[in-house]
Protein backbone atom coordinates (compact mmCIF):
# COMPACT_ATOMS: atom_id res chain seq x y z
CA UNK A 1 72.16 47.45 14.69
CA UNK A 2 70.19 48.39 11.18
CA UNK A 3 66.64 50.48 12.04
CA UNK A 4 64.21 47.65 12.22
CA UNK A 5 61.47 47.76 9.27
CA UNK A 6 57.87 48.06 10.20
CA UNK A 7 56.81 44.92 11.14
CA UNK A 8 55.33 42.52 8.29
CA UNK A 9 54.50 39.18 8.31
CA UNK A 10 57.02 37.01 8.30
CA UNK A 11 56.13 33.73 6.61
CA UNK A 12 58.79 32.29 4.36
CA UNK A 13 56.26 32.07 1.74
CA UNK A 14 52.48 33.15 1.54
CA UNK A 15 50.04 30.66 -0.87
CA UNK A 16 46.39 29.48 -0.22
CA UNK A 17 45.46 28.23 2.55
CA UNK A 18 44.00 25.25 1.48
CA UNK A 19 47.28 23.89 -0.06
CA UNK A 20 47.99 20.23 1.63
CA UNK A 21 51.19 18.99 2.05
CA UNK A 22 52.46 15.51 1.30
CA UNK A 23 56.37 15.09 2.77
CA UNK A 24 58.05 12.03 3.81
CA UNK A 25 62.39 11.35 4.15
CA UNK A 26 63.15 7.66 3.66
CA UNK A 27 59.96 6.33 4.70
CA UNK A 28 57.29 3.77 2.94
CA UNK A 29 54.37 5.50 2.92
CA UNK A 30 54.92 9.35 3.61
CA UNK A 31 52.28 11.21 5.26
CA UNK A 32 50.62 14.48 5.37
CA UNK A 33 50.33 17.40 7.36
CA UNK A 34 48.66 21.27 7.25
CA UNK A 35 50.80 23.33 4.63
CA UNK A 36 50.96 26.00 6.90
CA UNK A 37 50.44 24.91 10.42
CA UNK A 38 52.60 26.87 12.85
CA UNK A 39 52.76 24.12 15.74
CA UNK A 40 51.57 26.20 18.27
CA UNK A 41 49.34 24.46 20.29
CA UNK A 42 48.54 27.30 22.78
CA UNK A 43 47.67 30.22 20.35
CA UNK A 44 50.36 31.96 21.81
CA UNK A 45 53.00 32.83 18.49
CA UNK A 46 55.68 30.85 20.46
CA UNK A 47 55.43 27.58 18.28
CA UNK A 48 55.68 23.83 20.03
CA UNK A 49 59.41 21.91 19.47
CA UNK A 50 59.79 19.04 18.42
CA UNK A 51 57.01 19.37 15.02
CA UNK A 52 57.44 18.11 11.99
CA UNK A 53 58.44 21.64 10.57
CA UNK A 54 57.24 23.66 6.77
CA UNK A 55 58.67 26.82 5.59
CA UNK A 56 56.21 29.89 6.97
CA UNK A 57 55.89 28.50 10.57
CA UNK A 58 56.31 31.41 12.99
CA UNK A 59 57.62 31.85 16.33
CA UNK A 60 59.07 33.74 19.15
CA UNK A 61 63.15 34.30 18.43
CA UNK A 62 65.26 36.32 20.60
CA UNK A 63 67.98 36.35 18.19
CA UNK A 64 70.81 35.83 20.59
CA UNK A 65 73.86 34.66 18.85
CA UNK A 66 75.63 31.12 20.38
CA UNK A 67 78.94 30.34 19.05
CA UNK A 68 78.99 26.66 17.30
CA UNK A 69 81.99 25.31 13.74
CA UNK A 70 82.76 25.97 10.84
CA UNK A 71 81.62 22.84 9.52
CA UNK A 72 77.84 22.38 8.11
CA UNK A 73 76.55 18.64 7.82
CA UNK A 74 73.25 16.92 8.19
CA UNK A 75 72.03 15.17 11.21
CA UNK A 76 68.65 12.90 11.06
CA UNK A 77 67.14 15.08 13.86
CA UNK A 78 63.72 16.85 13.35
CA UNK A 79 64.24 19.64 15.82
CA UNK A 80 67.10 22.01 17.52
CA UNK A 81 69.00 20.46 19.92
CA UNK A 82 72.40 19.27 21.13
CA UNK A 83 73.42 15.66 19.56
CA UNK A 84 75.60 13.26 21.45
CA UNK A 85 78.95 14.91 20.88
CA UNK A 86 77.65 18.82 22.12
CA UNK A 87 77.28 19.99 18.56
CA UNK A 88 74.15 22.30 17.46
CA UNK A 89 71.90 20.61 14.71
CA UNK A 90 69.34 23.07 13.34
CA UNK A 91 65.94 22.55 11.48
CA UNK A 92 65.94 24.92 8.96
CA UNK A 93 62.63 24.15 7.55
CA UNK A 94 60.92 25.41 10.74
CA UNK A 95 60.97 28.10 12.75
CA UNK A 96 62.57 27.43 16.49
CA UNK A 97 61.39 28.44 19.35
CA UNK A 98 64.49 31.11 20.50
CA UNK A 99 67.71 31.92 18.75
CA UNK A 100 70.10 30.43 21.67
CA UNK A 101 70.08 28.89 24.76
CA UNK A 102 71.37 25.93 24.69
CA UNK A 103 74.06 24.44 26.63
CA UNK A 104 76.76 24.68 23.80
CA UNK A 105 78.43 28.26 25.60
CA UNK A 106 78.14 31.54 25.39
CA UNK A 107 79.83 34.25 23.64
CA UNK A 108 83.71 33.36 23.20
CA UNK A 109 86.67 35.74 24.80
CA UNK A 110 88.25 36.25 21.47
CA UNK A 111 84.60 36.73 19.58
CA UNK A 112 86.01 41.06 18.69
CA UNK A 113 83.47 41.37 16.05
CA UNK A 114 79.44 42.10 15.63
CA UNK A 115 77.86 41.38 12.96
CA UNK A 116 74.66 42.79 12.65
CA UNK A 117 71.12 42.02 10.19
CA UNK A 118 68.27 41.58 8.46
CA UNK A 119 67.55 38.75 6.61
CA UNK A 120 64.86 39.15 3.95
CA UNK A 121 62.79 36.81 1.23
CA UNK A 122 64.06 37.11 -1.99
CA UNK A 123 61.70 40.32 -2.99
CA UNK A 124 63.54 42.35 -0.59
CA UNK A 125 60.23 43.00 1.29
CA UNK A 126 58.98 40.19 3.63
CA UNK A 127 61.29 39.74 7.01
CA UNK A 128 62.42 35.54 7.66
CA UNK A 129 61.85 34.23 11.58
CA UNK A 130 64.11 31.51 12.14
CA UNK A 131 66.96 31.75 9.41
CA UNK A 132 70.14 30.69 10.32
CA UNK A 133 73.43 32.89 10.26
CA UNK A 134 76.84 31.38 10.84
CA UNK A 135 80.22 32.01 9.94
CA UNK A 136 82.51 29.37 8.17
CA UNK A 137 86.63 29.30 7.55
CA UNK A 138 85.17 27.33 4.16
CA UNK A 139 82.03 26.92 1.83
CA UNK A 140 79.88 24.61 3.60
CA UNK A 141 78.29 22.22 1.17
CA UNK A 142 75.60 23.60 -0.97
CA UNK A 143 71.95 22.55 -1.22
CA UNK A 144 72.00 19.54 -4.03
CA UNK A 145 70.41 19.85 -7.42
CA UNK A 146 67.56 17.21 -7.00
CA UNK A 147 65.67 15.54 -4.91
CA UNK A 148 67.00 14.99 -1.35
CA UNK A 149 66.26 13.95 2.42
CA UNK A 150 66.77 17.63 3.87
CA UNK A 151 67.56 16.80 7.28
CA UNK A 152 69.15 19.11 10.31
CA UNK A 153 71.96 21.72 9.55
CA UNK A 154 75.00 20.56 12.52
CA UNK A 155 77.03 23.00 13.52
CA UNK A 156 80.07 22.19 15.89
CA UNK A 157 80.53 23.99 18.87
CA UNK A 158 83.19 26.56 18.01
CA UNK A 159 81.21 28.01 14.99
CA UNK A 160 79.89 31.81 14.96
CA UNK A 161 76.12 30.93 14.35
CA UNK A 162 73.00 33.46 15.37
CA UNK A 163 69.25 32.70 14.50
CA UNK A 164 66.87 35.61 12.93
CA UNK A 165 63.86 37.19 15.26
CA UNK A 166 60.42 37.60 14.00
CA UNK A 167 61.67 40.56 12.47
CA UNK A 168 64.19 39.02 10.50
CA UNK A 169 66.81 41.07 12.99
CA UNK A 170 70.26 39.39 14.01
CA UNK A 171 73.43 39.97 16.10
CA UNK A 172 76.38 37.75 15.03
CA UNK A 173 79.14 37.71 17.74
CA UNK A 174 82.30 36.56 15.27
CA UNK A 175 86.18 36.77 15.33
CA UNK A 176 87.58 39.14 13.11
CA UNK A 177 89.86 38.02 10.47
CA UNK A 178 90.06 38.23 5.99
CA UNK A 179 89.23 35.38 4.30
CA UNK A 180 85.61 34.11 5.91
CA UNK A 181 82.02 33.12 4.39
CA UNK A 182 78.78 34.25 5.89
CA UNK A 183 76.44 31.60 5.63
CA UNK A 184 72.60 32.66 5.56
CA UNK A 185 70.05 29.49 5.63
CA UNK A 186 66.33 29.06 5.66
CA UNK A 187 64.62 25.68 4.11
CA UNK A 188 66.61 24.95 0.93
CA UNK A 189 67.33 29.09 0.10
CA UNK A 190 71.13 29.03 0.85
CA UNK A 191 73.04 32.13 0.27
CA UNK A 192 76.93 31.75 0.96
CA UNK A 193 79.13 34.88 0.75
CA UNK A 194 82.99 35.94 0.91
CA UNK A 195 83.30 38.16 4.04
CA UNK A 196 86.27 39.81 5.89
CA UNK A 197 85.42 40.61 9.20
CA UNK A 198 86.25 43.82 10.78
CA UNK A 199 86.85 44.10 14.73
CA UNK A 200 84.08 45.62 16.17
CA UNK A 201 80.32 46.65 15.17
CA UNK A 202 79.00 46.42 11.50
CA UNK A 203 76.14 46.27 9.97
CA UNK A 204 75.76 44.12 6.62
CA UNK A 205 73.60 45.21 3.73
CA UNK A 206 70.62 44.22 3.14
CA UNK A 207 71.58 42.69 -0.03
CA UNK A 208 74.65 40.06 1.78
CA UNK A 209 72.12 38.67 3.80
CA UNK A 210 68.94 38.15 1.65
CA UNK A 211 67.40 34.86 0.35
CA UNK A 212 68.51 34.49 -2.57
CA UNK A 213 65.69 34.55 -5.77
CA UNK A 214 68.08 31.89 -8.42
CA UNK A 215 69.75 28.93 -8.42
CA UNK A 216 73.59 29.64 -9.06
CA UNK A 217 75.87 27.80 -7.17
CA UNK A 218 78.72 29.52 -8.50
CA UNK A 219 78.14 32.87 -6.72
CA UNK A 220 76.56 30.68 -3.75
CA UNK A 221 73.28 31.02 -4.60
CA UNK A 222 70.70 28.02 -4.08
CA UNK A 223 66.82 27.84 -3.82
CA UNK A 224 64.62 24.90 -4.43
CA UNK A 225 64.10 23.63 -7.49
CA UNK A 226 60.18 24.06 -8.13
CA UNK A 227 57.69 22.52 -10.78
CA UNK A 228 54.73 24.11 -10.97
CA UNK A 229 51.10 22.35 -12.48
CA UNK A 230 49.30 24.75 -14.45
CA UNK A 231 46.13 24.94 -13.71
CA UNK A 232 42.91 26.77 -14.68
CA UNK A 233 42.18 28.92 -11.33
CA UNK A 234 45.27 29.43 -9.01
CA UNK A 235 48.00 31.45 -10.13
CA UNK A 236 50.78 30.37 -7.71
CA UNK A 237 53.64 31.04 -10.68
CA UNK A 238 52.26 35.19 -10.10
CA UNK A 239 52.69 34.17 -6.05
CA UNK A 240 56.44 33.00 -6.47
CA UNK A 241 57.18 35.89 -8.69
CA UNK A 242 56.19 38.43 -6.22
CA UNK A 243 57.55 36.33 -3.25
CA UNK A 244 61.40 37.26 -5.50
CA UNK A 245 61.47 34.19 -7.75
CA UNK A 246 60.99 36.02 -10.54
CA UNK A 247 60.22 39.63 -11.55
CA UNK A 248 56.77 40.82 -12.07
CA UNK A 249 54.53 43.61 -13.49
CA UNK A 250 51.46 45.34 -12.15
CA UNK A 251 48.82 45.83 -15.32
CA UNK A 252 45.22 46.64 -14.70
CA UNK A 253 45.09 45.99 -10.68
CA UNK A 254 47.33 42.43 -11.54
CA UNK A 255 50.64 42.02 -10.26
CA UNK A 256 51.97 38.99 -12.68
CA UNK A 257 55.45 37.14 -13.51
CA UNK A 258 57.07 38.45 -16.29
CA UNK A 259 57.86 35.33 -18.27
CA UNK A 260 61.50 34.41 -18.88
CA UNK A 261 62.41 35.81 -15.30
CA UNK A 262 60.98 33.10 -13.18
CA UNK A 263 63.21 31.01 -11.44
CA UNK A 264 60.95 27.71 -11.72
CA UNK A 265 59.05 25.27 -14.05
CA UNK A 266 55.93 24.98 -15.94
CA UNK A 267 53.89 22.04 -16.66
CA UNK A 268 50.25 22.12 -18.38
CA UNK A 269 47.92 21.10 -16.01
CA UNK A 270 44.84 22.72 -17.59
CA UNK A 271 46.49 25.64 -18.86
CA UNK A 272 48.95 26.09 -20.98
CA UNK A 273 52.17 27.73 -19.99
CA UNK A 274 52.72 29.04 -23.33
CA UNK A 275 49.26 30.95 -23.53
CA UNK A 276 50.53 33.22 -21.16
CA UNK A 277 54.53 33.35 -22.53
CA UNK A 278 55.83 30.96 -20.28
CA UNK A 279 58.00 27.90 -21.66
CA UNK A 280 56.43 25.02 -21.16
CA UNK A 281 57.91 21.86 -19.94
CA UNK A 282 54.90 19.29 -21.05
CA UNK A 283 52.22 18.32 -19.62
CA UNK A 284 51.72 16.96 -16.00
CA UNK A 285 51.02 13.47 -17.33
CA UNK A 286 54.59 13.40 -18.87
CA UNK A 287 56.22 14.79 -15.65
CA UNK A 288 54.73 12.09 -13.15
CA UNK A 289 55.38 8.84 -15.25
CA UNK A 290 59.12 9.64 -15.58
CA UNK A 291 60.97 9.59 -12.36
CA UNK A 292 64.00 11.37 -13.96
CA UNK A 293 61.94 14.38 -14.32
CA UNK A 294 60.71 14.19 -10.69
CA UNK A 295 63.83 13.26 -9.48
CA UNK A 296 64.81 17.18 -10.87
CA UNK A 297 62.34 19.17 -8.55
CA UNK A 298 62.79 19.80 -4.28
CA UNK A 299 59.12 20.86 -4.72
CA UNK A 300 55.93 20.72 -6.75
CA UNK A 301 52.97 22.63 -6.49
CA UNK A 302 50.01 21.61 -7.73
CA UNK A 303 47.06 24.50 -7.60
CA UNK A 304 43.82 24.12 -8.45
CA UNK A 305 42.21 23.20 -11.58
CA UNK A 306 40.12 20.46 -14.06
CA UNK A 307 40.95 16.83 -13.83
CA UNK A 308 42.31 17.07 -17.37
CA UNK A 309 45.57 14.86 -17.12
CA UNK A 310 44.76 13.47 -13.32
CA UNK A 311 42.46 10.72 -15.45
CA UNK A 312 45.76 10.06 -17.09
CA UNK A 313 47.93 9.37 -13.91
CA UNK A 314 48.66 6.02 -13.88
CA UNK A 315 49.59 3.49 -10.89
CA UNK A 316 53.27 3.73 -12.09
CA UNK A 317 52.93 7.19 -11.84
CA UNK A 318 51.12 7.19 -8.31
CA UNK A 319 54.08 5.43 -7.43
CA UNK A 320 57.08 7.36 -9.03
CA UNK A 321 54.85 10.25 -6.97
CA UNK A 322 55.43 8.25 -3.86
CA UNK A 323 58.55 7.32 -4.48
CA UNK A 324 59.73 11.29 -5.02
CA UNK A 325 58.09 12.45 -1.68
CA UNK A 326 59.89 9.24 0.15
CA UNK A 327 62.70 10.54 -0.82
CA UNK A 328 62.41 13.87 0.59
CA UNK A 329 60.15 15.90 -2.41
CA UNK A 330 57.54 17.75 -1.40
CA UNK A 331 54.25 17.93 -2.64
CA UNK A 332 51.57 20.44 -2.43
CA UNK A 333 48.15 20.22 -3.54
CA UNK A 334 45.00 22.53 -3.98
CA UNK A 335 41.47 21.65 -3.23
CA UNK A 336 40.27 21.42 -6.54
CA UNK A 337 42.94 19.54 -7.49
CA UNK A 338 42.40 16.73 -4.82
CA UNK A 339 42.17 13.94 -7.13
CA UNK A 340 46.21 14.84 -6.99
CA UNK A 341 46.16 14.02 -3.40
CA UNK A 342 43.42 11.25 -2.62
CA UNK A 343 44.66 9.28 -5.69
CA UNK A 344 48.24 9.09 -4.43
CA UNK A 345 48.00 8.72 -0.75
CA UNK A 346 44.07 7.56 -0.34
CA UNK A 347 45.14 6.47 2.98
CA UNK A 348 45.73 9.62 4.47
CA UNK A 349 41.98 11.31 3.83
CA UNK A 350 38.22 10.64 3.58
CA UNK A 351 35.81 12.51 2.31
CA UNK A 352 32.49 13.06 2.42
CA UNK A 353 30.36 10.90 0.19
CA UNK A 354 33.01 8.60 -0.54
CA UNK A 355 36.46 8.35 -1.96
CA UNK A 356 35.80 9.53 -5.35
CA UNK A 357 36.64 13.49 -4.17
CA UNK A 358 33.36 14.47 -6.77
């Protein structure tokens, strides 16, 4: 087994915590929960089942490796558990409770191999709880390039799978054999890789099993497509470049992304993208009232800053909004951007003083 790293924390991604989240899958009027509630209802780290899950929840993994198939395909269930034919479904957007345990068998007789690792966020730095590890005779099918219900992973029974500790640490019992993929899985960051799998103990680099930081299908690379708003105050695009989605630069006590590396979009929100060498993609008015260009993005953030183009968003654009997070997009909002949230789904807050979020 690879030396554990000191521990760190191990949220999938760190961002203020006032960020709301707006997330819905086929539904009429999606709702809203905490961005970065861990469902544990006890205080104890060990975080509750069955909770609508958001990358960065937290709990207590043992790690122990299950055997499950080689096939990866999505099931409508919210949570880990066994569906009505025995096979594993996963939740990959949240972190489960242990990595085993279930009534789907042990270790197999003819499992000769270990494979043993740590699975890391894109920057190399920050361990993932939860990720999912499996072996496959094929490719599994890759995350899609737009907007999309992302629902359980299922697993069949006779698949090599393991799940990641709080440390990021796993032990992958596996047949040996040329020819396999290692699948690695958290949220929408899928990293597929060509593996031949020596009897015995190894232990995989570092660099096989991290998240990856860019969209490239062809080397099995996927992360969520991301739009970012602009805005005057928060600088989540710095946030994503240090979390690995882009590279970054440390210049008079700043850490920034270097523009032209980041793996995400731009839109002006009440900054300019281009004022600080990023390509912008237009404004946020232009993004909202064209569901094509929604239709594009897995997530959108939108920090805080002025009200500049929310007095432009329009009821057809409150709807294409809707209509994007109904269909699985998820949207995540600032406090002083809240006109972003209370004008779109006014029927999920109040606040003081009225409606009017002043």
């Amino acid at each position: 087994m690879p030396t554990p790293k000191p521990h760190s924390s191990s949220l999938l991604l760190t961002l203020p915590v006032g960020l709301l989240l707006a997330a819905g899958c086929n539904v009429s009027s999606p709702g809203y929960d905490d961005a970065f509630g861990t469902g544990d209802d006890d205080n104890d780290g060990v975080g509750s089942t069955g909770t609508t899950g958001t990358t960065g929840e937290t709990g207590d993994m043992s790690g122990t490796a299950e055997t499950g198939s080689d096939d990866a395909t999505s099931s409508s269930t919210t949570e880990d558990s066994l569906d009505s034919a025995g096979d594993l479904k996963f939740d990959v957007l949240e972190t489960p409770d242990s990595g085993g345990g279930s009534s789907c068998g042990g270790e197999e007789e003819n499992d000769d191999a270990t494979l043993n690792g740590q699975v890391f966020a894109p920057n190399g730095v920050i361990p993932v709880a939860g990720a999912l590890v499996y072996i496959a005779n094929e490719p599994p099918e890759g995350i899609p390039d737009h907007v999309y219900c992302a629902e359980c992973v299922e697993l069949d029974c006779t698949v090599d799978f393991s799940e990641t500790d709080v440390e990021g640490n796993f032990s992958l019992p596996a047949n040996s054999g040329n020819g396999k993929y290692i699948v690695v899985q958290k949220g929408q960051f899928m990293r597929v890789t060509p593996i031949d799998i020596a009897p015995g103990p190894t232990d995989l680099p570092d660099a096989m099993v991290e998240l990856p930081g860019e969209w490239n299908p062809g080397q099995g690379l996927y992360i969520p497509k991301i739009a970012i708003a602009d805005g005057g105050y928060d600088r989540i695009e710095d946030a994503l470049g240090k979390f690995g989605l882009g590279d970054t630069v440390i210049s008079n006590y700043t850490e920034s992304t270097i523009p032209g590396t980041e793996s995400f979009d731009l839109y002006n929100n009440g900054r300019n993208p281009t004022s600080d060498g990023f390509i912008s993609q237009g404004d946020m008015s232009t993004l909202v009232n064209d569901p094509n260009k929604l239709n594009q993005y897995h997530i959108i953030f939108v920090p805080c800053s002025y009200d500049t183009y929310s007095d432009q968003l329009t009821q057809q654009g409150i709807q294409n909004i809707r209509d994007w997070v109904a269909a699985g997009g998820r949207w995540y909002v600032a406090d002083w951007s809240n006109e972003w949230m209370w004008k779109v789904f006014p029927e999920y807050q109040n606040f003081y003083g009225g409606n009017d979020a002043d």
